[in-house]
Structures are given as C-alpha cells and as structure tokens.
C-alpha atoms as a PDB file:
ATOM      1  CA  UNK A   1      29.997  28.973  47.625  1.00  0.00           C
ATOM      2  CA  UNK A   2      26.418  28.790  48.829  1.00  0.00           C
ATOM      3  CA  UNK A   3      25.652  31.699  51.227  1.00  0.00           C
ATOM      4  CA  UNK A   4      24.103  30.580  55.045  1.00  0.00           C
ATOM      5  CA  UNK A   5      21.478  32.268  56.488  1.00  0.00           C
ATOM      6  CA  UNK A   6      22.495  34.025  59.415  1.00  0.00           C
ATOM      7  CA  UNK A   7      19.910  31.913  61.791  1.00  0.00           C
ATOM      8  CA  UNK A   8      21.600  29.022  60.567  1.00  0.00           C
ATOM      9  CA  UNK A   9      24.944  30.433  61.658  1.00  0.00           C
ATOM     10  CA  UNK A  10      23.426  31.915  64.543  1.00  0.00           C
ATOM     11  CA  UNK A  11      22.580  28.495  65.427  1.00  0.00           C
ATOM     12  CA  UNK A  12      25.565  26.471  65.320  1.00  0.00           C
ATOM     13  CA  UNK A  13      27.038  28.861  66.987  1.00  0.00           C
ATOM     14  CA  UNK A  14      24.699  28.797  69.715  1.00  0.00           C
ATOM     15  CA  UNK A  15      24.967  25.425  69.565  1.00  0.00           C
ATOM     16  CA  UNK A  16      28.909  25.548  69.766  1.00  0.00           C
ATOM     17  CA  UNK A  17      28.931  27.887  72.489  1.00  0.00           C
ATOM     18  CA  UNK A  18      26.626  25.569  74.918  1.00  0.00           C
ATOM     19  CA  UNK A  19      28.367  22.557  74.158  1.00  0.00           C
ATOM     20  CA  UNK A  20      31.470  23.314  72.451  1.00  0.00           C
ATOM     21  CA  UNK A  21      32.671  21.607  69.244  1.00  0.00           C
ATOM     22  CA  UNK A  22      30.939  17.978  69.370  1.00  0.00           C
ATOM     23  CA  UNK A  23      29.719  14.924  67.075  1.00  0.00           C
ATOM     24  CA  UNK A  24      27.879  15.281  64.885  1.00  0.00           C
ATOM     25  CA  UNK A  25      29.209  18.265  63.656  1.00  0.00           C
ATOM     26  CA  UNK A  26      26.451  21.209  62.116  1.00  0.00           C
ATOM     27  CA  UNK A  27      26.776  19.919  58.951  1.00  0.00           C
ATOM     28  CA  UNK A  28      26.834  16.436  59.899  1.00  0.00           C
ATOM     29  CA  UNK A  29      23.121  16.525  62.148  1.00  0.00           C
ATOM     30  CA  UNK A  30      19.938  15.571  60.893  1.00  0.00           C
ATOM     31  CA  UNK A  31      17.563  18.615  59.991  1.00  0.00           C
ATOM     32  CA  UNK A  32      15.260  17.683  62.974  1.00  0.00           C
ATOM     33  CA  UNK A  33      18.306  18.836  65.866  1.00  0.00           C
ATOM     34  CA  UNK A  34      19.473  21.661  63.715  1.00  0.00           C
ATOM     35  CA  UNK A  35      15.779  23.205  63.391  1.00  0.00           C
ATOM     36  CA  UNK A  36      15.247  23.011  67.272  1.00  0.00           C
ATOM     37  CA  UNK A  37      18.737  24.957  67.647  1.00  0.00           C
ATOM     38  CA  UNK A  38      17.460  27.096  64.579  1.00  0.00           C
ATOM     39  CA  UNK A  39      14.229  28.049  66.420  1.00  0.00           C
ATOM     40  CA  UNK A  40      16.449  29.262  69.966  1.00  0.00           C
ATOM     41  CA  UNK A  41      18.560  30.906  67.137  1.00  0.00           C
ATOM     42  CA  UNK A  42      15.560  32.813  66.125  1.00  0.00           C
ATOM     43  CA  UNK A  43      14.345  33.276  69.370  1.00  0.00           C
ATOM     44  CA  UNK A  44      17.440  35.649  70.409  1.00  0.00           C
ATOM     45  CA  UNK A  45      16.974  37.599  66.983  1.00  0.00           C
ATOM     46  CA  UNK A  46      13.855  38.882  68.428  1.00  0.00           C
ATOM     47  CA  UNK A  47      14.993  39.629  71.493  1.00  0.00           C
ATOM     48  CA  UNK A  48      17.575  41.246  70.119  1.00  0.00           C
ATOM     49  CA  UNK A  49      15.503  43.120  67.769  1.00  0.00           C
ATOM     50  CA  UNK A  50      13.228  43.955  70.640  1.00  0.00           C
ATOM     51  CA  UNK A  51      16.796  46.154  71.909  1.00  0.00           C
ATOM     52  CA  UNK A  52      17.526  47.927  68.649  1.00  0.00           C
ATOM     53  CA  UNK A  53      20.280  45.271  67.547  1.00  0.00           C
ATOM     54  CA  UNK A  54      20.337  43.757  64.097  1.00  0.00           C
ATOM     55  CA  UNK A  55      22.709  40.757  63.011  1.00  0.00           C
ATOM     56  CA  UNK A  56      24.343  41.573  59.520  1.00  0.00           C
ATOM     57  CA  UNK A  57      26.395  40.131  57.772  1.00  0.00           C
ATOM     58  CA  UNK A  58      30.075  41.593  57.442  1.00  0.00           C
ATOM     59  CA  UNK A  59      32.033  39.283  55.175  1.00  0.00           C
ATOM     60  CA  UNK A  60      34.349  36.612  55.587  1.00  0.00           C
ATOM     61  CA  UNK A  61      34.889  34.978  58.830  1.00  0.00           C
ATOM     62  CA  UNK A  62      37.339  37.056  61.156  1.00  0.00           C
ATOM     63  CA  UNK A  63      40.271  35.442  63.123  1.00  0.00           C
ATOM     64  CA  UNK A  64      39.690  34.577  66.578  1.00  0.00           C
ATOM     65  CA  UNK A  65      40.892  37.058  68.911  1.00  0.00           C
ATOM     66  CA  UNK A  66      43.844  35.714  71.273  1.00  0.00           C
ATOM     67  CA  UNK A  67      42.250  35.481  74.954  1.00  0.00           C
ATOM     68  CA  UNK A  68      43.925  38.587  76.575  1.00  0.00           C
ATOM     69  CA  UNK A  69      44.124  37.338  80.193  1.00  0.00           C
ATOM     70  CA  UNK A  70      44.798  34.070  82.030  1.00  0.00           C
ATOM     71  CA  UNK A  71      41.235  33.395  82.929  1.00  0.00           C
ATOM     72  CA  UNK A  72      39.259  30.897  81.148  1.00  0.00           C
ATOM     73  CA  UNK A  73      35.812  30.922  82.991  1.00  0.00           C
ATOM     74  CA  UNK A  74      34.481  32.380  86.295  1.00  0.00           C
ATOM     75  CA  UNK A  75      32.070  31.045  88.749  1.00  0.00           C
ATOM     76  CA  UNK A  76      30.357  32.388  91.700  1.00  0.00           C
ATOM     77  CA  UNK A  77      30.537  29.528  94.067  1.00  0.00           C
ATOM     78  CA  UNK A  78      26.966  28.378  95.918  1.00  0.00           C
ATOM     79  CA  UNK A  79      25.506  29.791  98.484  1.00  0.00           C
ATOM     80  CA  UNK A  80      28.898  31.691  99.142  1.00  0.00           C
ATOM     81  CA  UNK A  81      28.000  35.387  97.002  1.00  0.00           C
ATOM     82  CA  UNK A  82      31.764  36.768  98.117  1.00  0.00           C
ATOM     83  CA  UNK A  83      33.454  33.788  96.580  1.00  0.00           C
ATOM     84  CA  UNK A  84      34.439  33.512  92.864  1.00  0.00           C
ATOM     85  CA  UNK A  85      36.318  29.981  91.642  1.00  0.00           C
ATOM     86  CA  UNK A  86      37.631  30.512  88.344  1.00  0.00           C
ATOM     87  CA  UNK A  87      39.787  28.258  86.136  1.00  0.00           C
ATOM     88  CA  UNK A  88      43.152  29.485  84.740  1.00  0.00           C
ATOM     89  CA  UNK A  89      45.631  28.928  82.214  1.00  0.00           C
ATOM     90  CA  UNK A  90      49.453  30.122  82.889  1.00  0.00           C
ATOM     91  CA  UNK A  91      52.504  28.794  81.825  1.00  0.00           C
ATOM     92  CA  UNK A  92      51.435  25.571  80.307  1.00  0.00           C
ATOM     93  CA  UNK A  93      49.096  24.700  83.134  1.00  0.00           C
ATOM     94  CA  UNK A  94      45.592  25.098  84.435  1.00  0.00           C
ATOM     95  CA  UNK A  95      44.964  26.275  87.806  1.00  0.00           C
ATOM     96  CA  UNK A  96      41.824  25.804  89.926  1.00  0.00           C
ATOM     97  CA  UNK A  97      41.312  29.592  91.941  1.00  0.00           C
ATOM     98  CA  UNK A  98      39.535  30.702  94.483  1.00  0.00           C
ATOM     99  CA  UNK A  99      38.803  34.262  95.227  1.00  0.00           C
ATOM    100  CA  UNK A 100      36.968  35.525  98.125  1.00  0.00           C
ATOM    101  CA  UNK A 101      37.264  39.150  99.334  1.00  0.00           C
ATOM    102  CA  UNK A 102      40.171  39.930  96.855  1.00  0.00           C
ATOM    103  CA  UNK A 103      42.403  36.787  98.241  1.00  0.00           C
ATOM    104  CA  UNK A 104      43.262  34.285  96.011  1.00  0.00           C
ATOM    105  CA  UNK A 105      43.729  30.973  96.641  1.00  0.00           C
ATOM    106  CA  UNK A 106      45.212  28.486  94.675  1.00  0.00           C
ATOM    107  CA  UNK A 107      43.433  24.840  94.709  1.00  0.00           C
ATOM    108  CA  UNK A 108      45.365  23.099  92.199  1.00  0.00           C
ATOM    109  CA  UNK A 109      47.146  23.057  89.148  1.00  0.00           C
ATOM    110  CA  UNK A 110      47.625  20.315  86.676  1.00  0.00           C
ATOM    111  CA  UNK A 111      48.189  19.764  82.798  1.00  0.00           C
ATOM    112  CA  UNK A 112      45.538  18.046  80.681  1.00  0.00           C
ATOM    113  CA  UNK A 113      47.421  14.886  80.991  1.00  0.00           C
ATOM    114  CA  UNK A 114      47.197  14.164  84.436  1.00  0.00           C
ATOM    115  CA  UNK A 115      43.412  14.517  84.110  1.00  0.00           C
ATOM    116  CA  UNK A 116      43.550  11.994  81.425  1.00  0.00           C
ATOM    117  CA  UNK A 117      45.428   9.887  83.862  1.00  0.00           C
ATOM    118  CA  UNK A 118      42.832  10.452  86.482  1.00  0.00           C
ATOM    119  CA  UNK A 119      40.129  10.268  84.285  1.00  0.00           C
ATOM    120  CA  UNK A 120      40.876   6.633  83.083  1.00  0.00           C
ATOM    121  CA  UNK A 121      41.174   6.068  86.894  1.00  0.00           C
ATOM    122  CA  UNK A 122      37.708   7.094  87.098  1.00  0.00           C
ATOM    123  CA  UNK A 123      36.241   5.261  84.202  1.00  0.00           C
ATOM    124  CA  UNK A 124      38.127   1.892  84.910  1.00  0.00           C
ATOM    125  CA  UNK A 125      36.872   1.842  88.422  1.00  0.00           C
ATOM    126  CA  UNK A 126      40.396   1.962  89.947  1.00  0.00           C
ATOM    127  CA  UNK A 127      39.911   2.736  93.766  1.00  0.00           C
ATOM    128  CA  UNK A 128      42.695   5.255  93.505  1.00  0.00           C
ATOM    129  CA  UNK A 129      40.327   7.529  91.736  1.00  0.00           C
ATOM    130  CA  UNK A 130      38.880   7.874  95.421  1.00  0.00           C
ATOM    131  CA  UNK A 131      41.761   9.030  96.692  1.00  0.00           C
ATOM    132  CA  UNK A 132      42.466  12.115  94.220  1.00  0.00           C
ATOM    133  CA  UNK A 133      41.765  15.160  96.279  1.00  0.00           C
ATOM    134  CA  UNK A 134      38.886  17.525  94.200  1.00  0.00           C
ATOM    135  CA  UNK A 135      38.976  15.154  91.575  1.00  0.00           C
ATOM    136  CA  UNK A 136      35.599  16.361  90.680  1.00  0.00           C
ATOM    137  CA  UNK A 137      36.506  20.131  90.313  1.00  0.00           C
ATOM    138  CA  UNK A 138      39.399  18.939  87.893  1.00  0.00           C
ATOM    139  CA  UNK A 139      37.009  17.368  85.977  1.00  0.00           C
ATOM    140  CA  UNK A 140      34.751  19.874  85.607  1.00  0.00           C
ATOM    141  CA  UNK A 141      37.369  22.404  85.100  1.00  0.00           C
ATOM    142  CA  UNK A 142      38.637  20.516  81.899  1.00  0.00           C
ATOM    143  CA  UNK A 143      35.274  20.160  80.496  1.00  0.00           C
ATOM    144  CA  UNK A 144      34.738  23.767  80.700  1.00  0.00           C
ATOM    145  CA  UNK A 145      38.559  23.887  79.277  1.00  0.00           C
ATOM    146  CA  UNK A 146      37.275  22.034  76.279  1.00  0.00           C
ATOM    147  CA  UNK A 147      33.917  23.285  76.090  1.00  0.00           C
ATOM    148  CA  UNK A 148      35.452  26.733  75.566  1.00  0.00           C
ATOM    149  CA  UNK A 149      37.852  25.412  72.686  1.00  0.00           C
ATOM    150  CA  UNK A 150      40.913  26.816  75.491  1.00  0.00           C
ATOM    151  CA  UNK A 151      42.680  23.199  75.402  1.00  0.00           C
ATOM    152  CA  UNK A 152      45.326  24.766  73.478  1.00  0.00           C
ATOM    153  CA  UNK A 153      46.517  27.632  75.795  1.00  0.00           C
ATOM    154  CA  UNK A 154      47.565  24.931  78.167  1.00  0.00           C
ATOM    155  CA  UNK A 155      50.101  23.049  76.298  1.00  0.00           C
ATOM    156  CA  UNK A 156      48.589  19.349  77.136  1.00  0.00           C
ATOM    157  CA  UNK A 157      52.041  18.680  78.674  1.00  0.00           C
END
C-alpha cells in the first residue's frame, strides 16, 4: 500500500469538506484540479504552522464519530445578527429552525423524498413548483444535508 502525503490528504479532504463527496472522485481528477486543491492544502499547513500546529500522521483511518446532537448546520440569518436558522435531523426527518432570542421556531419538516418530489417539480418546469411554500430553503437545506454526508441520519423515508 503506497503511503499519501499528508497535503494530498489534506487536500481531498478540503476538497470534500467544501463540496462534499462529488464526481470525479480524488482519485478519479486530472492532476491539474488536484494540484490547485493541493496548493490551498498547503496554504493552511502554513498557517497552521504559523500557530504551533503540525499535521502528523497517526495510523490508519479512524471511524467517524456519530454526530452527538440533532443539528446538522447553523446559519446566522442576513442582516438579522439575533437570528440563527439551522437545519435538523430528528426522528427520520429534517426540520428547517429558526432561533431568535432563545425561541425556536419551526419552518418545516420534510423527508428527503418529498424534496425529490419537489425537486423534479422544479426541474420539469411544473407550475406547482411555484406554489411550494420556502421551496428554496428546502433546497438549500438538503444540499447542505448532502454536502455534509448527513443524508443518512434522516432515513430518506
């Protein structure tokens, strides 16, 4: 087994993180995208060197740690700096939340497959995508629910 240098790992996993897990894979790219990921890669070691931190190698890969809460990722909305909208997983569902000055509101909730529904609605033109309430929000939501590789905590039901 042929050991990877760590800026190479360091990139993909930049690379992963930004965009989540997408075509072509790492290993799959052409040289020229993976050295421009490389170079940010290397970019962030020096920074990080520049704060006394040092990337080492530890041995094989570790498990991925099971998310310990409900939330999946946190924004602060614009122009609003009391108000936080966050997307959540919980019981098989995501959830669309809204929390300004420690009250939450719930926006909606839905499973991946009604945004698949909606989705086609979108992409086939259907004039019933109009009439979907936040529709845009959803969508974003499940991007960031894929992006983040947290498609599985919902079920897809």
């Amino acid at each position: 087994m042929t050991v990877r240098p760590l800026r190479d790992i360091l990139a993909e996993c930049m690379r992963r993180e930004r965009y989540g897990l997408i075509r072509p894979l790492w290993a799959d790219a052409d040289d020229d995208s993976r050295e421009e990921v490389r170079r940010r890669a290397d970019h962030l070691i020096r920074i990080l060197a520049d704060y006394g931190v040092q990337m080492v190698r530890a041995g094989e890969p570790a498990p991925a740690d099971t998310p310990a809460g409900p939330t999946i990722v946190a924004n602060q909305v614009y122009a609003q700096p009391e108000t936080v909208r966050e997307v959540r997983v919980d019981a098989g569902k995501f959830s669309i939340v809204t929390i300004k000055g420690g009250e939450t509101t719930v926006e909606q909730t839905f499973t991946l497959n009604d945004v698949m529904l909606n989705a086609g609605l979108v992409l086939s033109g259907d004039p019933a995508a109009k009439t979907i309430k936040d529709l845009g929000k959803q969508l974003a939501a499940v991007e960031e629910i894929y992006r983040l590789g947290a498609a599985s905590a919902g079920g897809g039901k």
